[in-house]
C-alpha atoms as a PDB file:
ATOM      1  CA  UNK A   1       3.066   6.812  -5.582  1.00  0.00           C
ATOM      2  CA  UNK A   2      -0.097   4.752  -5.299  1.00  0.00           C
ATOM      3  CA  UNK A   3       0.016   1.447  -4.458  1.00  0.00           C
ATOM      4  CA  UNK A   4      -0.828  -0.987  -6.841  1.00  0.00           C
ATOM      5  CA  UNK A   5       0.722  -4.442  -6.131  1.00  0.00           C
ATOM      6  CA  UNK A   6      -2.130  -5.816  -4.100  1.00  0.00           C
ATOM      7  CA  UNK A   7      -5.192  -5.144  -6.648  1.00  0.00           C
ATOM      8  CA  UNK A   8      -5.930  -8.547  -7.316  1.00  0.00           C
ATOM      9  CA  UNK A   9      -9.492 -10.362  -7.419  1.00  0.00           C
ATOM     10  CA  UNK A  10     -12.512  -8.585  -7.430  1.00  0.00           C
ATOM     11  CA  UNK A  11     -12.021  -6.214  -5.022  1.00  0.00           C
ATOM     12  CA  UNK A  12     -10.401  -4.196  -8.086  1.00  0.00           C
ATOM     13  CA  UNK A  13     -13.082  -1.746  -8.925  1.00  0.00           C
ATOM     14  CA  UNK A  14     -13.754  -1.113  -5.212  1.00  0.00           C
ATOM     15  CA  UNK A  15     -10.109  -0.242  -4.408  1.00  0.00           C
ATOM     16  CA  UNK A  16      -9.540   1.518  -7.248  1.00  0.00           C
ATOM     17  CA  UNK A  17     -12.321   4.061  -6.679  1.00  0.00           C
ATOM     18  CA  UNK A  18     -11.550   4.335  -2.683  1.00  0.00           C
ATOM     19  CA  UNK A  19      -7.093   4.818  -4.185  1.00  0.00           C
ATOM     20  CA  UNK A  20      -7.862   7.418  -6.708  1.00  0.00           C
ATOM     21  CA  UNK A  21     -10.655   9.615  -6.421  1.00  0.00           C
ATOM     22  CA  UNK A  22      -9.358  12.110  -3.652  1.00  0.00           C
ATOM     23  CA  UNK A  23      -6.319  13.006  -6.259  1.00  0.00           C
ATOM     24  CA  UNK A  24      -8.822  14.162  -8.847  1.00  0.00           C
ATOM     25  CA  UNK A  25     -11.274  17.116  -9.260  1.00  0.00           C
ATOM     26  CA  UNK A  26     -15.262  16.437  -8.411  1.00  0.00           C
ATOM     27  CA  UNK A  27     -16.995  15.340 -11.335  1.00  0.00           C
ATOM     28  CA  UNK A  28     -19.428  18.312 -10.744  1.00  0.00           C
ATOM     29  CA  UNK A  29     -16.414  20.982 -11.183  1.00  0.00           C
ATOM     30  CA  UNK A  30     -17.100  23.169 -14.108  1.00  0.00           C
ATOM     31  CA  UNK A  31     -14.565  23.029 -16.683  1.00  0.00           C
ATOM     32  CA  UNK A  32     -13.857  26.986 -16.491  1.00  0.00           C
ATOM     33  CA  UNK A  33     -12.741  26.738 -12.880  1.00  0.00           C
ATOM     34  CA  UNK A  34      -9.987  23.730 -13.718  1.00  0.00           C
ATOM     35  CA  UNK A  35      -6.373  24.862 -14.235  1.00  0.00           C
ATOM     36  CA  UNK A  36      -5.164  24.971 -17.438  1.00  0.00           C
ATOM     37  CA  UNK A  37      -1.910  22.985 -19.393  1.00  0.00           C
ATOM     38  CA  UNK A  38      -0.795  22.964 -23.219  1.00  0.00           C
ATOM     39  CA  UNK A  39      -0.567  24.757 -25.870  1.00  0.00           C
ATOM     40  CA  UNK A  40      -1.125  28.518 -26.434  1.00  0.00           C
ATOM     41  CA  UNK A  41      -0.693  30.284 -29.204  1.00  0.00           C
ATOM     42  CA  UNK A  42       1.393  32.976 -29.702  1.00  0.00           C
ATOM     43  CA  UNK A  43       0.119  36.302 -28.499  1.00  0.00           C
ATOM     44  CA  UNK A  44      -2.612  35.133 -26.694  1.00  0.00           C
ATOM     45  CA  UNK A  45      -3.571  36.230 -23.120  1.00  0.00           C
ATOM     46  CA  UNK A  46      -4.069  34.051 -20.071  1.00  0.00           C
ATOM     47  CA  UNK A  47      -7.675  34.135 -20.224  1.00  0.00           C
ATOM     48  CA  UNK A  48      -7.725  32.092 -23.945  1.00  0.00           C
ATOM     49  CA  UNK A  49      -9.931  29.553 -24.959  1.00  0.00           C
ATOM     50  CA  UNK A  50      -9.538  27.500 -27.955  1.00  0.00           C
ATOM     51  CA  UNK A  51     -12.427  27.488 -29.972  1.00  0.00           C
ATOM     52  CA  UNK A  52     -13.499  23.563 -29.417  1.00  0.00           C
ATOM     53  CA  UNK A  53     -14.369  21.356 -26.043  1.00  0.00           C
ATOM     54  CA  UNK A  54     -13.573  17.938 -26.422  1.00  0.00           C
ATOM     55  CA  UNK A  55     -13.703  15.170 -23.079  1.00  0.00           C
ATOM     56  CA  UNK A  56     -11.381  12.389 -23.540  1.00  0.00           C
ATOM     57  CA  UNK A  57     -12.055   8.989 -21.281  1.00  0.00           C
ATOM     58  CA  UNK A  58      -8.894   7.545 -19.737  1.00  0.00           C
ATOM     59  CA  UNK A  59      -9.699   4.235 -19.751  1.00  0.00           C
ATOM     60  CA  UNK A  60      -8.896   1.729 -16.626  1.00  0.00           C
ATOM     61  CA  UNK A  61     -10.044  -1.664 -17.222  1.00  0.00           C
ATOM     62  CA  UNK A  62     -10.235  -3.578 -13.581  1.00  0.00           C
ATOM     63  CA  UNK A  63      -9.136  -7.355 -15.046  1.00  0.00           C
ATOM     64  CA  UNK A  64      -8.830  -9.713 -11.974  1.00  0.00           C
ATOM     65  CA  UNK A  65      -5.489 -10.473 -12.649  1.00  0.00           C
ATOM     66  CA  UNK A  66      -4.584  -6.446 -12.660  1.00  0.00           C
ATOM     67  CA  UNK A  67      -5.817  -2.846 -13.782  1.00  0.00           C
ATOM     68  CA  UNK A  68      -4.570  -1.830 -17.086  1.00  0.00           C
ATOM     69  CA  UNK A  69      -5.083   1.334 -18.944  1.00  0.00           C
ATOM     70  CA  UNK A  70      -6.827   1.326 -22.789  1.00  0.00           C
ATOM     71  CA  UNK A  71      -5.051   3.185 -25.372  1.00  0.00           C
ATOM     72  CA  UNK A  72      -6.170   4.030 -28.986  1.00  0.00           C
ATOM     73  CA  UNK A  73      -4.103   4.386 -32.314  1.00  0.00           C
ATOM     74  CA  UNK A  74      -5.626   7.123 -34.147  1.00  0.00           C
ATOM     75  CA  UNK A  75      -6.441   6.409 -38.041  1.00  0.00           C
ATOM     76  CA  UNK A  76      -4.541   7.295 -40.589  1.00  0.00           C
ATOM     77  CA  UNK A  77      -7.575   8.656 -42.204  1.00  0.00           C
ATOM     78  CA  UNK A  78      -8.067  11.628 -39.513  1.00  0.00           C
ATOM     79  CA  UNK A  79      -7.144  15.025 -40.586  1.00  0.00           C
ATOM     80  CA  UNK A  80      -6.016  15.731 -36.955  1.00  0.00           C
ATOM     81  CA  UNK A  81      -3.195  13.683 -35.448  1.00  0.00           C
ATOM     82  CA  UNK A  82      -3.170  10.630 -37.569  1.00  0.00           C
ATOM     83  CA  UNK A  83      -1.580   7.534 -36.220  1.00  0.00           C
ATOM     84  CA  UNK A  84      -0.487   9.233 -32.819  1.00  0.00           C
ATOM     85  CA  UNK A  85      -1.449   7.200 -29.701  1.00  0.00           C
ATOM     86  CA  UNK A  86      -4.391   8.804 -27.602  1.00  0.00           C
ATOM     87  CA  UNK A  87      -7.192   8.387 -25.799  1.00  0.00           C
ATOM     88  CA  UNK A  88     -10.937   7.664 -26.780  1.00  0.00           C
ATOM     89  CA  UNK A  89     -13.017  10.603 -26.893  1.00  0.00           C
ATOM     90  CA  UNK A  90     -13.983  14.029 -28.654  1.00  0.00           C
ATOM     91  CA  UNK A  91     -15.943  16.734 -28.861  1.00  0.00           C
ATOM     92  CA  UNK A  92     -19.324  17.904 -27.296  1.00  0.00           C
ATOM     93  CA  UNK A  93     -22.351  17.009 -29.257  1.00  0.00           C
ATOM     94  CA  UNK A  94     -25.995  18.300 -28.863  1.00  0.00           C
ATOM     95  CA  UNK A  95     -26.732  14.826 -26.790  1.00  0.00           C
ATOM     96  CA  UNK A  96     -24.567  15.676 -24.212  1.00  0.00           C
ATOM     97  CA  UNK A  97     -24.712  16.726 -21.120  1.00  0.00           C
ATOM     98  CA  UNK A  98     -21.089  17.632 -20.825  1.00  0.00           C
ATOM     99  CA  UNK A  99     -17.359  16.704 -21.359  1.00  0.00           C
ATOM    100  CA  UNK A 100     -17.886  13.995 -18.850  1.00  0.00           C
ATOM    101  CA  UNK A 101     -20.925  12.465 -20.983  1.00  0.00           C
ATOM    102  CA  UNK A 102     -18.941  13.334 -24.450  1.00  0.00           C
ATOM    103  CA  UNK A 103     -16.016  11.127 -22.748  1.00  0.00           C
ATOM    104  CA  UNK A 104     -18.254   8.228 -22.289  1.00  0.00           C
ATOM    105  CA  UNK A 105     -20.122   8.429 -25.680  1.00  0.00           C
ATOM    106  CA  UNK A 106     -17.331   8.419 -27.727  1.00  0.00           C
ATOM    107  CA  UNK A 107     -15.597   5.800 -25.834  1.00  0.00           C
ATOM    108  CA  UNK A 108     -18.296   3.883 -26.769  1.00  0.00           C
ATOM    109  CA  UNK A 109     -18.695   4.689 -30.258  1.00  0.00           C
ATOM    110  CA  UNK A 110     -14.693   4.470 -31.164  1.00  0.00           C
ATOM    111  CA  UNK A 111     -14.049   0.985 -29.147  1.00  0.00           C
ATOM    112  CA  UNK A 112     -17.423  -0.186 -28.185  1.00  0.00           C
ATOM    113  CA  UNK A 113     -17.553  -0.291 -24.327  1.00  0.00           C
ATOM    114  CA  UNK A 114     -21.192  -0.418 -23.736  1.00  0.00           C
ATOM    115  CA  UNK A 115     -21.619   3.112 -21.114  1.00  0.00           C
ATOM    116  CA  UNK A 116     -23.267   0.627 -18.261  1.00  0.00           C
ATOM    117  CA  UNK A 117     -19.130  -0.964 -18.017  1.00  0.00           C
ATOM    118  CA  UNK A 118     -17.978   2.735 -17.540  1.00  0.00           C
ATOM    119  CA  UNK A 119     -17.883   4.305 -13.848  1.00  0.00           C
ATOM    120  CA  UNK A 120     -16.080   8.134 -14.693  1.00  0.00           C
ATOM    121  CA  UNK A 121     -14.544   9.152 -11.009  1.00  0.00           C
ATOM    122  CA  UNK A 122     -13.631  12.504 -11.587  1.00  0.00           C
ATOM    123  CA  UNK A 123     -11.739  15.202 -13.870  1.00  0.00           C
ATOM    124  CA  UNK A 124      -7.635  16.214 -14.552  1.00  0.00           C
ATOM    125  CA  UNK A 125      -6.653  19.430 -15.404  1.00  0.00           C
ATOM    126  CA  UNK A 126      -7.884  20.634 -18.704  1.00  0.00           C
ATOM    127  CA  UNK A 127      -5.560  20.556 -21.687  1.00  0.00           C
ATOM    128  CA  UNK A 128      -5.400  22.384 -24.678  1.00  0.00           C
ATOM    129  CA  UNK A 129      -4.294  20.885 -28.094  1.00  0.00           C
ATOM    130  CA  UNK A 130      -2.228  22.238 -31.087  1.00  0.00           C
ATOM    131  CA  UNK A 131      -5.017  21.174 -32.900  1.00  0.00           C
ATOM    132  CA  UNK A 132      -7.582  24.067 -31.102  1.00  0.00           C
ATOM    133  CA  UNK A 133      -8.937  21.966 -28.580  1.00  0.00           C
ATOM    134  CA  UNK A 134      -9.197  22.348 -24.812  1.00  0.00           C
ATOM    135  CA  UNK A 135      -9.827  18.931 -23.239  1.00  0.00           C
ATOM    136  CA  UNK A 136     -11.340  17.716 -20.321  1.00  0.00           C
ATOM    137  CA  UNK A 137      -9.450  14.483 -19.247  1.00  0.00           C
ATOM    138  CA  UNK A 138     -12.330  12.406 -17.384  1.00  0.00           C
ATOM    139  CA  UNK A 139     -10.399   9.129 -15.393  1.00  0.00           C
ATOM    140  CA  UNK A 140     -12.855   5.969 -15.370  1.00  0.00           C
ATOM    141  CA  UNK A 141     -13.130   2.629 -14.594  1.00  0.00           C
ATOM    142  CA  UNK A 142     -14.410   0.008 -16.903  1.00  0.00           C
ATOM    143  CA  UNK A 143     -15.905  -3.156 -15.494  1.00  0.00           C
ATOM    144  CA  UNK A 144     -14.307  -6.176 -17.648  1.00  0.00           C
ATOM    145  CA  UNK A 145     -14.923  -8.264 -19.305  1.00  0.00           C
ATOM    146  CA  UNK A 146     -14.947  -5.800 -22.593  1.00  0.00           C
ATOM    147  CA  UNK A 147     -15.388  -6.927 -26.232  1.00  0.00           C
ATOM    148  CA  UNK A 148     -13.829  -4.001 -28.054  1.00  0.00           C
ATOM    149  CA  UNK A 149     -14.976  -3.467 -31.680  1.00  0.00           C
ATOM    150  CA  UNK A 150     -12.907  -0.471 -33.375  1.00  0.00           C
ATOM    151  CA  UNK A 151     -14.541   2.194 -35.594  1.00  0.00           C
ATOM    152  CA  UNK A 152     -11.872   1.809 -38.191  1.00  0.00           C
ATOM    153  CA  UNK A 153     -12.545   4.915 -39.386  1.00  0.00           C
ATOM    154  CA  UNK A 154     -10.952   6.900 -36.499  1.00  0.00           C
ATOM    155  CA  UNK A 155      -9.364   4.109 -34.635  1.00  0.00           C
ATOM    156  CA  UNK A 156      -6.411   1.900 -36.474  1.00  0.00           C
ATOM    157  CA  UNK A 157      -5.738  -0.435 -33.585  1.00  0.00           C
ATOM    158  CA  UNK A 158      -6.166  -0.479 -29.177  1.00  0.00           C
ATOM    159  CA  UNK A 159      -4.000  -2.131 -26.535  1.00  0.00           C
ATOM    160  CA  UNK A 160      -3.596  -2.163 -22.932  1.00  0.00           C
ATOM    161  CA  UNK A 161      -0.730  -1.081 -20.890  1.00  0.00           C
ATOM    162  CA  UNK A 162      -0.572  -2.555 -17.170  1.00  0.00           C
ATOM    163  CA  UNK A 163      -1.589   0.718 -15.529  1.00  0.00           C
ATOM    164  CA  UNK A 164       1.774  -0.125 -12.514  1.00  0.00           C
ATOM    165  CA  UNK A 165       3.351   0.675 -15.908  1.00  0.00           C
ATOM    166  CA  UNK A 166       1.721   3.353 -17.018  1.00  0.00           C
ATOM    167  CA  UNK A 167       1.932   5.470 -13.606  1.00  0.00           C
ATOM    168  CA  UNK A 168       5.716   5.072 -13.353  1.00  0.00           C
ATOM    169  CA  UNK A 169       6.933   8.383 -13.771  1.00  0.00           C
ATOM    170  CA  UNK A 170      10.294   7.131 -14.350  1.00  0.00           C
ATOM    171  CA  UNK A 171       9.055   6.301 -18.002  1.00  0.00           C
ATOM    172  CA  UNK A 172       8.758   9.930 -19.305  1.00  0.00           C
ATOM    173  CA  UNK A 173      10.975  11.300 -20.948  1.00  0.00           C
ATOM    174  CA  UNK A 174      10.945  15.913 -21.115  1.00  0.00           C
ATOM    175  CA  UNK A 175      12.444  17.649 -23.620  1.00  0.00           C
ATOM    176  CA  UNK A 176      11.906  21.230 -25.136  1.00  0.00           C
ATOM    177  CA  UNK A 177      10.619  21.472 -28.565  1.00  0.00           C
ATOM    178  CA  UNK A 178      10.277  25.249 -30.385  1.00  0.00           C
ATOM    179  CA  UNK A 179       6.945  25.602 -32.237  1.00  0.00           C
ATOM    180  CA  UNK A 180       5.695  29.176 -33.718  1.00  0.00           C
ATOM    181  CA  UNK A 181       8.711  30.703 -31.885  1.00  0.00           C
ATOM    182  CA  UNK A 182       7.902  29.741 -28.478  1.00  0.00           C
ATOM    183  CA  UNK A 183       9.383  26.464 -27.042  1.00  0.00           C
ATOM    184  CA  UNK A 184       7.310  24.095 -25.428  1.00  0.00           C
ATOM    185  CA  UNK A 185       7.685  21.107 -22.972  1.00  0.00           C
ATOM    186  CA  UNK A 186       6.567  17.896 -24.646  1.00  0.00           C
ATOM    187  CA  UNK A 187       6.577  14.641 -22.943  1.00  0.00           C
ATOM    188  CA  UNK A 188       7.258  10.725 -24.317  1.00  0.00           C
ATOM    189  CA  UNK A 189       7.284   7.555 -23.371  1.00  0.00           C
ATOM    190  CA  UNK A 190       7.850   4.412 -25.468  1.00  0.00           C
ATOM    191  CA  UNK A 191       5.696   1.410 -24.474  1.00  0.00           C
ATOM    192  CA  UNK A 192       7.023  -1.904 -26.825  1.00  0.00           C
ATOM    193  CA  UNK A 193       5.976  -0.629 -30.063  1.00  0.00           C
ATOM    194  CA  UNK A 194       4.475   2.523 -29.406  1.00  0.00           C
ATOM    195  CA  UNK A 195       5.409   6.239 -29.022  1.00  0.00           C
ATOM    196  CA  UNK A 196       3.173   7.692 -26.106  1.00  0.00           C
ATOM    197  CA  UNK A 197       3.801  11.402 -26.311  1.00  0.00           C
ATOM    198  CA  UNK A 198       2.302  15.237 -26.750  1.00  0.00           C
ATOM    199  CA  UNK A 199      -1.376  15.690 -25.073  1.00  0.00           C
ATOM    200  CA  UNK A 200      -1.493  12.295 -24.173  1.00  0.00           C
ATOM    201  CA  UNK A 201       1.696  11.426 -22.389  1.00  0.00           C
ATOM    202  CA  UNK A 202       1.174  15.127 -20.631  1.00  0.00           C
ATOM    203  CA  UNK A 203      -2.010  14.544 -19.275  1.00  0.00           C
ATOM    204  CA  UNK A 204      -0.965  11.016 -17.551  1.00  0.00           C
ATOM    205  CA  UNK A 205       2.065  13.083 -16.017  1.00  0.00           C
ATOM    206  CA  UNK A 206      -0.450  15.268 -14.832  1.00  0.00           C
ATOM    207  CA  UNK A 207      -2.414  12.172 -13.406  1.00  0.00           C
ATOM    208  CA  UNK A 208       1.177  10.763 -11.552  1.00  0.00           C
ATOM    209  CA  UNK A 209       1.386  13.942 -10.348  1.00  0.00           C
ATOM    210  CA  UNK A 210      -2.138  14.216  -8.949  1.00  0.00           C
ATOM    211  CA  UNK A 211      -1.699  10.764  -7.286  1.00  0.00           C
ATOM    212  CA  UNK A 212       1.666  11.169  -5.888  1.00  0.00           C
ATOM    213  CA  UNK A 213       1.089  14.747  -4.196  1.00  0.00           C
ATOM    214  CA  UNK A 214      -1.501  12.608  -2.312  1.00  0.00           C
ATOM    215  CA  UNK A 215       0.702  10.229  -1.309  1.00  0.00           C
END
């Protein structure tokens, strides 16, 4: 596992980008050529694509005192997913560039980090979503301070999890669940208050697992 216990002072942001870049893919990979986790439906051949792109931003904010990671509570308003925990982001838009850019913007728009406090270090595997989406997981650092200011109408509430907390893989919990008569492997983890699970609780596994293979 990566070691975390000496990130103090503001040598943060440096030693977080030296720790874990090598465990991810190169920000210039195109999303085709990533491997591919999720959901699929039923009847559908290897070589599927769901029919939206979406880049999610996972959020590491380098506070003196300690990294943490940013999570989002998703309105109750939102047709897709309401109230579940996630990560800021969504789909493509004409403006970007690409999933990477998408990541950024909407991180911006949904909690207000201004794009100049974001530094993206590279790509997870892609994941694809009940929902139809296949998303590009996009790690970053965020230089703090941060004032967040929500968009209330798709984000209900934020908070930060110590990110020594958050890359514990003891925390995750696996089970089986059977959806559209296949079963599927769904992972959870319950931080104080809130129930970290589905896309989001899969894709940091896949991010413990990155780090720890190169380890």
């Amino acid at each position: 596992m990566i070691k975390l216990d000496d990130l103090q002072g503001n040598n943060i942001f440096d030693e977080l980008s030296e720790r874990l870049t090598p465990s991810l893919h190169s920000l210039e990979t195109e999303p085709c050529g990533l491997p591919v986790h999720g959901y699929r439906p039923a009847g559908q051949c290897l070589e599927y694509i769901p029919p939206r792109t979406a880049g999610v931003l996972l959020p590491i904010l380098c506070h003196p005192q300690g990294p943490t990671m940013l999570f989002t509570v998703r309105s109750l308003e939102l047709a897709t997913h309401p109230g579940q925990v996630s990560f800021p982001g969504g789909s493509i838009e004409s403006c970007d560039v690409d999933e990477v850019a998408a990541s950024v913007r909407e991180t911006h728009e949904e909690v207000g980090i201004h794009p100049q406090k974001i530094t993206p270090l590279g790509v997870l595997d892609n994941f694809d979503t009940i929902s139809g989406y296949r998303m590009v997981p996009v790690v970053g650092l965020v230089k703090t301070p941060v004032s967040l200011v929500l968009d209330s109408s798709e984000v209900s509430a934020a908070f930060e999890v110590p990110l020594a907390e958050v890359l514990d893989r003891s925390h995750y919990q696996k089970r089986l669940i059977e959806y559209a008569e296949h079963q599927h492997i769904v992972y959870s983890w319950q931080w104080q208050q809130h129930n970290i699970w589905g896309a989001t609780a899969a894709i940091l596994v896949d991010l413990i697992d990155k780090l720890t293979a190169k380890t």
